[in-house]
Protein backbone atom coordinates (compact mmCIF):
# COMPACT_ATOMS: atom_id res chain seq x y z
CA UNK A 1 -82.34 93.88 2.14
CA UNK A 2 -78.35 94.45 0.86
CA UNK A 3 -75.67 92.33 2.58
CA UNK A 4 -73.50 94.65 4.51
CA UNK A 5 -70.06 95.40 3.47
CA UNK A 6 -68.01 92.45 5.27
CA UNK A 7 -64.42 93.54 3.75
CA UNK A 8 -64.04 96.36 6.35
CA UNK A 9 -64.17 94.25 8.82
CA UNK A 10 -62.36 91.38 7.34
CA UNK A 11 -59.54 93.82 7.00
CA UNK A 12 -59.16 94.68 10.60
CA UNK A 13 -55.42 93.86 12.01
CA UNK A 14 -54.61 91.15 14.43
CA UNK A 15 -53.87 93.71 16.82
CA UNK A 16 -57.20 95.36 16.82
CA UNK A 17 -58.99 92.10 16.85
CA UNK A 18 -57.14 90.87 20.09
CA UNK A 19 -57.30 94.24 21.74
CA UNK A 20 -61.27 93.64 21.03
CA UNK A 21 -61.74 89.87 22.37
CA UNK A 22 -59.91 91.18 25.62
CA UNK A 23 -62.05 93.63 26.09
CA UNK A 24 -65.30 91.47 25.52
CA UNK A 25 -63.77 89.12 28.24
CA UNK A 26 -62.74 92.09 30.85
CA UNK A 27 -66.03 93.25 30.65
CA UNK A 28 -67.69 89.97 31.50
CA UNK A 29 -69.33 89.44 27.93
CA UNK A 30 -69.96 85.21 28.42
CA UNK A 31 -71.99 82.74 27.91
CA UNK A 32 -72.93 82.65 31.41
CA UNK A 33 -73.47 86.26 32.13
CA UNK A 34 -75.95 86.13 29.31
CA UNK A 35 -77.74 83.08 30.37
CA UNK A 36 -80.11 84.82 32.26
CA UNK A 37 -81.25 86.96 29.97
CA UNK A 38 -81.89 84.18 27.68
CA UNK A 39 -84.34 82.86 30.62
CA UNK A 40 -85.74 85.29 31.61
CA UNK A 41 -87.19 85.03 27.52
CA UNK A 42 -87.51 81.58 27.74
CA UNK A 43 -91.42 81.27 27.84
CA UNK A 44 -91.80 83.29 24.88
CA UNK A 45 -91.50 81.76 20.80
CA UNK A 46 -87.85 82.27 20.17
CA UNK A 47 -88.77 84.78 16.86
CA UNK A 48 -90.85 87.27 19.67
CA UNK A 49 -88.37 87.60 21.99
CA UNK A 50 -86.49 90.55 20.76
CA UNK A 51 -88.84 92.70 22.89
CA UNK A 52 -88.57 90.89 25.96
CA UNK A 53 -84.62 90.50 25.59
CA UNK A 54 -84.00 94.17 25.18
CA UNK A 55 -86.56 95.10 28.11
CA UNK A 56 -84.09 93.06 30.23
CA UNK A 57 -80.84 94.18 29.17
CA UNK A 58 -81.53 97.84 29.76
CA UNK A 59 -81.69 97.39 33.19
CA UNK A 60 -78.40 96.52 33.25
CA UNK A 61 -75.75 99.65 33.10
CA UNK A 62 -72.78 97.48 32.86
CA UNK A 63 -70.58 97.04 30.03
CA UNK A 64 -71.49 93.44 29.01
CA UNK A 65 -74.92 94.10 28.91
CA UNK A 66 -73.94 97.67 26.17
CA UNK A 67 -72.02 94.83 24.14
CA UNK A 68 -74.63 92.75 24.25
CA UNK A 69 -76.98 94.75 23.09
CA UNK A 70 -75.09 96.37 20.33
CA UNK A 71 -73.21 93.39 18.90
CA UNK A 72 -75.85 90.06 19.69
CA UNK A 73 -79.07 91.43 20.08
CA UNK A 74 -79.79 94.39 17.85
CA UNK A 75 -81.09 96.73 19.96
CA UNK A 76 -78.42 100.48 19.93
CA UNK A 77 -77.12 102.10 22.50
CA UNK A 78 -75.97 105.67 22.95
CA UNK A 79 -72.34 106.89 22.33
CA UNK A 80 -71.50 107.58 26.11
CA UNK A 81 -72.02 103.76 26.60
CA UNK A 82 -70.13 102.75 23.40
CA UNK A 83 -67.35 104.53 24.88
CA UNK A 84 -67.71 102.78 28.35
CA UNK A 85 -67.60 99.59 26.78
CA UNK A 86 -64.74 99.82 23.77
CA UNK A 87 -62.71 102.45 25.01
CA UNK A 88 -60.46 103.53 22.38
CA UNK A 89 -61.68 100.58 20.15
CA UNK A 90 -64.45 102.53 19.46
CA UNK A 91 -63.31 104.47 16.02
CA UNK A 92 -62.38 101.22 14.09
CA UNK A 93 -65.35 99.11 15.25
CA UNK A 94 -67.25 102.21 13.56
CA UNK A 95 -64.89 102.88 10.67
CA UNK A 96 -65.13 99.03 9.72
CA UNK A 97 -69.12 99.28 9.88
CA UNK A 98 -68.89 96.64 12.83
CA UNK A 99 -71.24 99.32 14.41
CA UNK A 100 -73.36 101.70 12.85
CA UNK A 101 -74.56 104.93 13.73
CA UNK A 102 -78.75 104.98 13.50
CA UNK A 103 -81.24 107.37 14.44
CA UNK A 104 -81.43 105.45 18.48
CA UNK A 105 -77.60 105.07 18.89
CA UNK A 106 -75.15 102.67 17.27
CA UNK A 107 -75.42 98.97 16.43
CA UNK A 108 -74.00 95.95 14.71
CA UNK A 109 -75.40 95.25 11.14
CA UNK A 110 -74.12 91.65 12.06
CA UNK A 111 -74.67 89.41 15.02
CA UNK A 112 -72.38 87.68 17.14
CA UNK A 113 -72.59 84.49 19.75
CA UNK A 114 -70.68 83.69 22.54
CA UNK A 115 -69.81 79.97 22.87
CA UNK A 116 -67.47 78.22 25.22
CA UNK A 117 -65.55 81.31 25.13
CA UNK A 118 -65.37 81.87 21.74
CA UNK A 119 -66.68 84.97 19.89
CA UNK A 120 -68.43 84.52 16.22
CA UNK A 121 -69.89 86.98 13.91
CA UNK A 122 -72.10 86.62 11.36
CA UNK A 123 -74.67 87.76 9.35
CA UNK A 124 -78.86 88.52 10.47
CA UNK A 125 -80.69 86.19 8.63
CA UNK A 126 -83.15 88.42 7.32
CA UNK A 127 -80.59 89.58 5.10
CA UNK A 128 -81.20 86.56 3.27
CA UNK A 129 -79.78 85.40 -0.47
CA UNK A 130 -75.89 85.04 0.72
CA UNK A 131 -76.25 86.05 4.24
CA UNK A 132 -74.00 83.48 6.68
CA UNK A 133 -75.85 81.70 9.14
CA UNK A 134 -73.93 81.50 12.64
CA UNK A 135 -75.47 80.06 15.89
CA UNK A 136 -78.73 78.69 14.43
CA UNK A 137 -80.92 76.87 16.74
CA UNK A 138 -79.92 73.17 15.95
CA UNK A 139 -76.11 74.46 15.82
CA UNK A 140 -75.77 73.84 19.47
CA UNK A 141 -77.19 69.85 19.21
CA UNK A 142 -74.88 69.10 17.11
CA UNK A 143 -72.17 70.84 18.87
CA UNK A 144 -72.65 68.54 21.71
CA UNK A 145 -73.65 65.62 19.36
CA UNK A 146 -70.01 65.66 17.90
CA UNK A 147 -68.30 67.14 20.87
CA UNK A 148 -65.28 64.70 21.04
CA UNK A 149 -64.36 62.34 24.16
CA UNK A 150 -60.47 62.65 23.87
CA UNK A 151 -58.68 64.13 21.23
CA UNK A 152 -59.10 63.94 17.42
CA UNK A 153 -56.17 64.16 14.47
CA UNK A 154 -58.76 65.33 11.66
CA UNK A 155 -62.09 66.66 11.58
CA UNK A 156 -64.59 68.09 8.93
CA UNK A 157 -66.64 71.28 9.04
CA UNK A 158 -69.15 70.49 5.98
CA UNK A 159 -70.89 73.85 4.99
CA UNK A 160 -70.15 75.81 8.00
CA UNK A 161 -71.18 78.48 7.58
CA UNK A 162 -69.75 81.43 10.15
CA UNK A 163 -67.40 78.44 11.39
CA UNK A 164 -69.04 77.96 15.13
CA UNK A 165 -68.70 73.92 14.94
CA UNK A 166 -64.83 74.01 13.19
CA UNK A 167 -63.88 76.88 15.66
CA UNK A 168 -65.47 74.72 18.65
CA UNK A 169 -63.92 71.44 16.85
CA UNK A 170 -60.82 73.10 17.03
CA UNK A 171 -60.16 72.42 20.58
CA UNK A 172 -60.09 69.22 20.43
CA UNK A 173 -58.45 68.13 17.49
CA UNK A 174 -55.51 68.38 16.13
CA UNK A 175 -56.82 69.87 13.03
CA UNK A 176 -59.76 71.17 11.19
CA UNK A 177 -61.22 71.57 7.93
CA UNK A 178 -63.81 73.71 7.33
CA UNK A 179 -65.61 73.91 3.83
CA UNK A 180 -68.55 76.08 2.29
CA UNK A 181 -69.90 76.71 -1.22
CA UNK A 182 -70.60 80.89 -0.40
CA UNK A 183 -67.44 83.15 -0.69
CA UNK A 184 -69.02 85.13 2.36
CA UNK A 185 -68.94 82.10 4.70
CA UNK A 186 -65.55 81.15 4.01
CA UNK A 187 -64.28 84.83 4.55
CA UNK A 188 -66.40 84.92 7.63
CA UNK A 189 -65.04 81.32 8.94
CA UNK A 190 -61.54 82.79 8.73
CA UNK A 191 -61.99 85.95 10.44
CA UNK A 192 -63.75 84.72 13.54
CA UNK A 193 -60.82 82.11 13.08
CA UNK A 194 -58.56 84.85 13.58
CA UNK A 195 -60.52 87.04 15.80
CA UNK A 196 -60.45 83.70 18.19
CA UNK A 197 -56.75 82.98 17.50
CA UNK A 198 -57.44 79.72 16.59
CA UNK A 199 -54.87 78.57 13.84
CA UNK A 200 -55.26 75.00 13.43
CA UNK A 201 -58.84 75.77 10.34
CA UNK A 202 -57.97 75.52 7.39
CA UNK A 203 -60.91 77.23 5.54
CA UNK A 204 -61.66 75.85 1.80
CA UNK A 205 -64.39 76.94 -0.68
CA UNK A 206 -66.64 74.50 -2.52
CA UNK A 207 -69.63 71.87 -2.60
CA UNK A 208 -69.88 69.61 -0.40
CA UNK A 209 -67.05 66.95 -0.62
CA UNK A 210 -65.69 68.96 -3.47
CA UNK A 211 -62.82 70.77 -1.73
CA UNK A 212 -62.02 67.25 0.17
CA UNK A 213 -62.07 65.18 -2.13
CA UNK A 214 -59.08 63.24 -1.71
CA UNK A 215 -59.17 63.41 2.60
CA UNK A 216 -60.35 61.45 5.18
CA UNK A 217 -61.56 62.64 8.68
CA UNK A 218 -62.10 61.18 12.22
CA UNK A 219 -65.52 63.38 12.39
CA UNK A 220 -67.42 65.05 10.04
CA UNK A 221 -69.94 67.80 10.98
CA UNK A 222 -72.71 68.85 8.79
CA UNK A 223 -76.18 71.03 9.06
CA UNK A 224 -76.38 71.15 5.45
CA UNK A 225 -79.66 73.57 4.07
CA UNK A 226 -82.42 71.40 4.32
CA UNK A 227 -85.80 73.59 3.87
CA UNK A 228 -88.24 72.81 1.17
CA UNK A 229 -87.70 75.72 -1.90
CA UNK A 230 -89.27 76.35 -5.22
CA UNK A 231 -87.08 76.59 -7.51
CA UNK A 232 -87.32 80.77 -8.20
CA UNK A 233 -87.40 81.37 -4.16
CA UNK A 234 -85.06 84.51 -3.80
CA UNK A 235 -84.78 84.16 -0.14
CA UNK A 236 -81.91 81.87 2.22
CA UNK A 237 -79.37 80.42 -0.15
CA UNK A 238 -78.35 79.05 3.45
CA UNK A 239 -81.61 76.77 3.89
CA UNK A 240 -82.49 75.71 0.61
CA UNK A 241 -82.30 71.92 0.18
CA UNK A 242 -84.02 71.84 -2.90
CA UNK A 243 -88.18 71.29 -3.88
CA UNK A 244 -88.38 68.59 -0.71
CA UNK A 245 -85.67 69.30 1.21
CA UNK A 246 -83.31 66.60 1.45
CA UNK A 247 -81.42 66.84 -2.16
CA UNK A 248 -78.18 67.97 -0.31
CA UNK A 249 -78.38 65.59 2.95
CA UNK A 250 -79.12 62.39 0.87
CA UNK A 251 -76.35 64.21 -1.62
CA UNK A 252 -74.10 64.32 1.11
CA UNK A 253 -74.83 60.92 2.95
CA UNK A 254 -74.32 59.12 -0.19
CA UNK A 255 -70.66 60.59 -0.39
CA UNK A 256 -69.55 60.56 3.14
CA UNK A 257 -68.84 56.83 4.25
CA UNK A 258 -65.97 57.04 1.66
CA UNK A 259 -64.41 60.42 3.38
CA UNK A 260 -64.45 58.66 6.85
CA UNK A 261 -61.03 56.79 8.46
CA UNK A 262 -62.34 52.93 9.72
CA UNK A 263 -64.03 53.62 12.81
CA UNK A 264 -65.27 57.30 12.12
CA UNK A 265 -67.80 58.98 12.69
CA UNK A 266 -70.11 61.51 11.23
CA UNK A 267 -72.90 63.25 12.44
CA UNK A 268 -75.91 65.19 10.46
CA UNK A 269 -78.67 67.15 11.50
CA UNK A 270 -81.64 68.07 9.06
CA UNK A 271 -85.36 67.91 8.75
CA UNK A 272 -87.28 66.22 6.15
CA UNK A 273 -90.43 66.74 4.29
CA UNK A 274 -93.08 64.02 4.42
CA UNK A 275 -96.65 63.54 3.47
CA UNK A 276 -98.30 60.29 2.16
CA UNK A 277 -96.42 60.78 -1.46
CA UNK A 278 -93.49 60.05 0.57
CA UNK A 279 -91.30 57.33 1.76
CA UNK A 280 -90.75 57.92 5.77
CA UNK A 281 -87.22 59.31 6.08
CA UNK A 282 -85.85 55.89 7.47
CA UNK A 283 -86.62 54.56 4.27
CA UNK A 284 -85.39 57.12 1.97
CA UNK A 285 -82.19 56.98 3.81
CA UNK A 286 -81.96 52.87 3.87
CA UNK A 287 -82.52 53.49 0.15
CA UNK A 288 -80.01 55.81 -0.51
CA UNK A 289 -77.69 54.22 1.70
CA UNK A 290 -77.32 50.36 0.18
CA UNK A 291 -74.56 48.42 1.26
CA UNK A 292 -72.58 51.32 2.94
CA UNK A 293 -70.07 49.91 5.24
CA UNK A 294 -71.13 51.96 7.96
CA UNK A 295 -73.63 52.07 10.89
CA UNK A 296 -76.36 54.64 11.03
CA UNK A 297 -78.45 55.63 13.30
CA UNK A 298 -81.31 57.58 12.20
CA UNK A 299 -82.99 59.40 15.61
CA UNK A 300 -86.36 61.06 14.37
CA UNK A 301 -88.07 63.75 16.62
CA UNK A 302 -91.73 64.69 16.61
CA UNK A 303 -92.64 66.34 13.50
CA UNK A 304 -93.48 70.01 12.76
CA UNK A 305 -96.73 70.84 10.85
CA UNK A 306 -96.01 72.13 7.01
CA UNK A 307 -98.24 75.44 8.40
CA UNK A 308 -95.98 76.08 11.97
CA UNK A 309 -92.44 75.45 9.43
CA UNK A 310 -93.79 77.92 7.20
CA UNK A 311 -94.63 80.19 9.53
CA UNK A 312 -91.74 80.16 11.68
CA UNK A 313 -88.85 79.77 8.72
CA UNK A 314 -90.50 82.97 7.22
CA UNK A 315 -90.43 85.20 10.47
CA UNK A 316 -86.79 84.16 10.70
CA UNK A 317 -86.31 85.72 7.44
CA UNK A 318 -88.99 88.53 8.17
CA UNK A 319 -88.80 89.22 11.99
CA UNK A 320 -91.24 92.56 11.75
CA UNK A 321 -93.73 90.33 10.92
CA UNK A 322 -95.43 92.76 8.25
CA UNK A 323 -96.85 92.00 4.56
CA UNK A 324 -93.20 90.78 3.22
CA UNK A 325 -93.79 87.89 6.16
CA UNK A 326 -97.11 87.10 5.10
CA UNK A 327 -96.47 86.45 1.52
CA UNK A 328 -93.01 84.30 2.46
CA UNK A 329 -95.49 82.01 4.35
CA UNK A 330 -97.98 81.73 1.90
CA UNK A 331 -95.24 80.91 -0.69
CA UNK A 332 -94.25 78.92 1.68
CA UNK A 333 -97.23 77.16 2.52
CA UNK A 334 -98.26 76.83 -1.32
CA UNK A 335 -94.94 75.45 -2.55
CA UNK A 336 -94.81 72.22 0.31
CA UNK A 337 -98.62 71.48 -0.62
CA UNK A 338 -97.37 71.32 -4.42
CA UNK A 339 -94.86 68.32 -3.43
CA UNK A 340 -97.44 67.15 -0.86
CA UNK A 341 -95.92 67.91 2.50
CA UNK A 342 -98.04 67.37 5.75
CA UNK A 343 -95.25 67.86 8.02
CA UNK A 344 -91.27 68.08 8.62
CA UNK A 345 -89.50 65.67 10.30
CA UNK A 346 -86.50 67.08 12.23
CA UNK A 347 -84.08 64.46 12.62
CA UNK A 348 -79.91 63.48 13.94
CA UNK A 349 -78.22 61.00 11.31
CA UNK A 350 -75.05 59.41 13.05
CA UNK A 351 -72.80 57.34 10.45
CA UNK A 352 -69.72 55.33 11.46
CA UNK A 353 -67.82 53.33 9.29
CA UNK A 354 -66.95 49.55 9.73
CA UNK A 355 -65.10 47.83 7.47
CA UNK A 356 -64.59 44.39 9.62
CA UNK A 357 -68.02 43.17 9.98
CA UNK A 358 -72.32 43.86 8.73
CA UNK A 359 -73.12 47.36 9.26
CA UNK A 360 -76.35 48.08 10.99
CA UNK A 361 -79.32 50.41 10.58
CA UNK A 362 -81.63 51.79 12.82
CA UNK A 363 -84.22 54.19 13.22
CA UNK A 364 -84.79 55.61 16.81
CA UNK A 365 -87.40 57.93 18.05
CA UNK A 366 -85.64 60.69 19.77
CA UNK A 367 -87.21 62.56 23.29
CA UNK A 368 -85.49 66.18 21.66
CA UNK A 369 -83.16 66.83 19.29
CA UNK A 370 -82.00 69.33 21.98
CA UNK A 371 -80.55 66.46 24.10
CA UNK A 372 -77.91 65.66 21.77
CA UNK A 373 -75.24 64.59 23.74
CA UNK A 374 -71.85 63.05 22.34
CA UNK A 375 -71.23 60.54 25.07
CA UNK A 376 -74.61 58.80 24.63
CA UNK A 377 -73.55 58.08 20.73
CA UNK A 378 -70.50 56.58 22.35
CA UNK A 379 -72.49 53.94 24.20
CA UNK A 380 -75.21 53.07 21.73
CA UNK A 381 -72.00 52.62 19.09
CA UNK A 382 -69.98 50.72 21.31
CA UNK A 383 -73.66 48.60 21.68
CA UNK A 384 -73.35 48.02 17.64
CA UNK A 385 -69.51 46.26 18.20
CA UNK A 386 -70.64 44.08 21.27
CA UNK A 387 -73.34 42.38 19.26
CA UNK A 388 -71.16 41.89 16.43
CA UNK A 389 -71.01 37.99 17.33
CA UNK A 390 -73.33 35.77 19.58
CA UNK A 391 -70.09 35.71 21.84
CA UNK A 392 -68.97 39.16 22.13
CA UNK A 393 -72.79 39.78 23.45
CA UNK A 394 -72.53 37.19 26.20
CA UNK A 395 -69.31 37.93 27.05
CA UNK A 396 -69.84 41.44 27.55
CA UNK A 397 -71.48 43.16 30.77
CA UNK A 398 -74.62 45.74 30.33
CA UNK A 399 -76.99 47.41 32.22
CA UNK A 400 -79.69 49.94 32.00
CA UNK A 401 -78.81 54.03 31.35
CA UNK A 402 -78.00 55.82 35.00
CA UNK A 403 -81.39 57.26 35.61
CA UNK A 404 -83.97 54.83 33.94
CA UNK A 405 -87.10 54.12 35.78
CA UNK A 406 -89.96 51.79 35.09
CA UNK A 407 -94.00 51.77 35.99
CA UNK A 408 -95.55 48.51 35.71
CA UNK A 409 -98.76 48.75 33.50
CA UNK A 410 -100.16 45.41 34.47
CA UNK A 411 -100.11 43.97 30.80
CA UNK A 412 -96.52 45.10 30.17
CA UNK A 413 -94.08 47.84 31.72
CA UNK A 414 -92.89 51.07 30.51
CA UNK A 415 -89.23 52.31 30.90
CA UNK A 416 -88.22 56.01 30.81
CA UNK A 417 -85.25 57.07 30.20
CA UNK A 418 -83.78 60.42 31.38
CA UNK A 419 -83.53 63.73 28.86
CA UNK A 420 -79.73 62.89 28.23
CA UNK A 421 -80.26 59.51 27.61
CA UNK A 422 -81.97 60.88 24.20
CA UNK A 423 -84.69 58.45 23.31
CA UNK A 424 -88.17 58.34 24.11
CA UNK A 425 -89.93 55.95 26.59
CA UNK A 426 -90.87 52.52 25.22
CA UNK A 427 -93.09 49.20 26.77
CA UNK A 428 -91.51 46.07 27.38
CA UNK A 429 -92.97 42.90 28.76
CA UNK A 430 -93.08 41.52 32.57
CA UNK A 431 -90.52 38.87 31.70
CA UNK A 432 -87.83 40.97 29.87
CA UNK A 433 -88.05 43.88 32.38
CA UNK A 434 -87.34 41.36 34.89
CA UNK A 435 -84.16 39.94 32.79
CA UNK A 436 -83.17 43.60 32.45
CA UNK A 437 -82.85 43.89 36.82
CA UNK A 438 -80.42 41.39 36.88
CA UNK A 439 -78.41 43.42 35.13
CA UNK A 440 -77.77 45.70 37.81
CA UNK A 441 -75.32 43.31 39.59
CA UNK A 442 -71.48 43.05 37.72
CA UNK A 443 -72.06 40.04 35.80
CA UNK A 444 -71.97 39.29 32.19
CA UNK A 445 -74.90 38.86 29.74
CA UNK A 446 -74.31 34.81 29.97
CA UNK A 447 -74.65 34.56 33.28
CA UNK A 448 -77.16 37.09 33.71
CA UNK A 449 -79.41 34.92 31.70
CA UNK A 450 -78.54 31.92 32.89
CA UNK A 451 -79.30 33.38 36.83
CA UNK A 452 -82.74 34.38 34.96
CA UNK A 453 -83.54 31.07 33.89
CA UNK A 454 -81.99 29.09 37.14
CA UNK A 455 -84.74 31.07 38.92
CA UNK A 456 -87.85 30.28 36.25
CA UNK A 457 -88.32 33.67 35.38
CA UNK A 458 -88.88 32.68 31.62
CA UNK A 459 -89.99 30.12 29.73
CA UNK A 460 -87.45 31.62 26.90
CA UNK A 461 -84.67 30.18 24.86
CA UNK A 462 -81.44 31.06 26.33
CA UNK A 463 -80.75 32.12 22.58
CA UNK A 464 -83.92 34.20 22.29
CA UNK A 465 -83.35 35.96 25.71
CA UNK A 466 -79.71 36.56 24.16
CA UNK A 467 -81.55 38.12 20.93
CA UNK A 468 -83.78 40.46 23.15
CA UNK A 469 -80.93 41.71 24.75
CA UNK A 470 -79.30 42.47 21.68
CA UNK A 471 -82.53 44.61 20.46
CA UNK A 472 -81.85 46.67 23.75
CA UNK A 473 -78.63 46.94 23.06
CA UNK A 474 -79.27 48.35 19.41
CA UNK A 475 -81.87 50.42 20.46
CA UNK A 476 -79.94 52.09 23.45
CA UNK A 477 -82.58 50.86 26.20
CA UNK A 478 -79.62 48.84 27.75
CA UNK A 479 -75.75 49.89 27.73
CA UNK A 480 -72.47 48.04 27.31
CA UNK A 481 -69.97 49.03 29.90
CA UNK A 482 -66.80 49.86 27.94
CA UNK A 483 -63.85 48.14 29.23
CA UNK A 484 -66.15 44.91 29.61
CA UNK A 485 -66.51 44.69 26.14
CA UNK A 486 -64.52 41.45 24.12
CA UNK A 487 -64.58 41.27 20.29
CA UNK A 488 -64.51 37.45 19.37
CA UNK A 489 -64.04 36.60 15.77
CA UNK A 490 -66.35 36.79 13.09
């Protein structure tokens, strides 16, 4: 399928292009108005809801739900509605090829998303080869995965692709840079740049750390492509990570401690291939990773089948589901059984640099990648500087994650944490579950240990209660609370 013709609509003026975001917003086109829709689809595979989606926003004669249907979801309406909705925008949304006139009415060739008030086109993904991935379904986890708390001076879009994270990014820092290695991408980033009015993205084309390679950044974003492709697949330029999968990511990890300021951060989403030919992706990353002065954090979420991944990737690129779907999955399926895949491992990769003490790695099992949240990575990294020194722990106060609740299994007891709290439940013995409660009341680590011990709760060394605490800490079952926190030497 041919790429359409994105210098038409490249070349519409500022004028038209603010005339036309006004006009999405006086008609009510948001995030929220859409929302229901979305639910109301909610139940069915995201690649089969087209049906269901287009069924609902029929029934609504109002002008959001024409845009809607025209510009995000593919489905035309008549002329009479066009007009109701666009007004006298109408003739250079059709002379740019924005819409198209087909045999049911006229629609978008492109797709757009609404995000925290911000409008993006880009390109259906079925187009394939150069087509410009926008909103993808792990774009919003790491949207609120590298969200920032307070503001940021620099920040890096790596490979973005329509420009969703840098536009979003923008916000909240003082500037952004937003890279890509397709020509399409980079002219799409810097329209919906403009068609946002958002001035402070600078837009560069090249590879990776290429067109940075002298700059540093308080946050780097990335989604590089990470699907498994032979080496003559002729479909998704914007997936392929090479025959396993992770040539880019481990590419780009290797690169990026040296293109974060001291004390940034960096955050990655990706899935990798694995079968018993293979390391687990903890250990290719530790690998490729030696001596990095950085932390990571590697969370790892339940794994997809090689047979669902093929399935699904290909009805992305083939959503009528006919013979052209069928062979993409079998290609698919062939090429991962070739480098002996079983499965695909979707995963979050969270770097910060530290140049003023160890750096630590861990891998974490995730509950969802889809409870990404940014303020969670702030605690579990603030938990990496409190243990940085046997004092700093005991001088600092903790507790357990708002929300956590525990069910006594006899033998041990298992603590759940809630969704936001992004990790999965674990067991813990009698005795540390016990030390954990006393954490509840203000009081520091030392003395919360030392009330454990007063009371002959535990037949523990003070030192190896301090060291189970510090386990918590790392693995984000406990918290630090931040302005308790004092960095001794060493």
């Amino acid at each position: 399928m041919t790429l359409p013709d994105f210098s038409p609509i490249d070349a519409l003026d500022d004028t038209i292009l603010s005339k036309l975001k006004a006009r999405l917003v006086a008609v009510g086109l948001t995030a929220g108005a859409i929302e229901p829709i979305l639910g109301a689809a909610r139940g069915v595979h995201p690649l089969l809801r087209r049906p269901v989606l287009h069924h609902h926003l029929r029934s609504i004669a109002e002008p959001y739900a024409y845009a809607a249907r025209a510009l995000m979801f593919g489905d035309p309406i008549e002329q009479a509605e066009l007009r109701q909705t666009f007004g006298e925008l109408l003739a250079p949304l059709v002379a740019s090829g924005l819409l198209r006139e087909v045999g049911a009415g006229f629609v978008s060739p492109f797709t757009m998303s609404v995000v925290d008030g911000l409008f993006c086109i880009a390109d259906l993904l079925e187009h394939a080869g150069e087509a410009v991935m926008g909103l993808g379904p792990l774009t919003i986890p790491l949207c609120a995965a590298v969200k920032p708390a307070g503001a940021l001076g620099k920040a890096l879009d790596l490979g973005c692709g329509a420009g969703v994270v840098a536009l979003l990014l923008a916000r909240r820092t003082v500037s952004v840079v937003a890279t890509d290695i397709n020509p399409r991408a980079v002219a799409m980033t810097r329209f919906n740049a403009r068609f946002n009015g958002v001035s402070n993205v600078e837009v560069r084309l090249g590879s990776l750390f290429e067109p940075v390679a002298r700059d540093r950044f308080d946050l780097v974003a990335s989604q590089p492509p990470f699907i498994p492709q032979s080496d003559d697949a002729r479909s998704g330029d914007f997936m392929s990570g090479g025959k396993l999968g992770d040539e880019l990511v481990l590419s780009l990890l290797d690169a990026l401690p040296d293109h974060l300021v001291p004390g940034g951060r960096a955050v990655i989403v990706a899935e990798w291939g694995h079968g018993p030919r293979h390391a687990a992706p903890g250990e290719r990353l530790k690998k490729q990773l030696p001596n990095v002065p950085a932390d990571v954090m590697l969370f790892e979420y339940s794994p997809v089948s090689l047979a669902v991944h093929a399935a699904e990737y290909s009805a992305a690129l083939h959503p009528t589901l006919g013979e052209a779907y069928e062979l993409e999955a079998l290609r698919r399926l062939k090429h991962g059984l070739t480098m002996g895949i079983d499965e695909l491992v979707p995963s979050l990769v969270v770097v910060r640099r530290v140049d003023d003490r160890r750096p630590r790695f861990e891998v974490l099992r995730g509950n969802a990648i889809s409870t990404a949240n940014s303020r969670r990575l702030d605690a579990m990294l603030l938990a990496r500087e409190a243990v940085r020194s046997l004092d700093s722990l005991l001088d600092s106060i903790v507790c357990l994650p708002e929300g956590a609740t525990s069910f006594d299994l006899g033998s041990s007891v298992r603590l759940e944490l809630p969704p936001q709290e992004m990790l999965g439940p674990i067991e813990v013995t009698g005795d540390l579950m016990a030390l954990y409660a006393r954490f509840g009341q203000p009081a520091t680590v030392r003395a919360a240990i030392d009330r454990h011990l007063a009371a002959g709760a535990s037949g523990e060394s003070p030192q190896s209660l301090a060291k189970q605490v510090a386990s918590a800490l790392l693995n984000g079952h406990l918290e630090v609370q931040p302005r308790t926190l004092i960095i001794a030497p060493g």
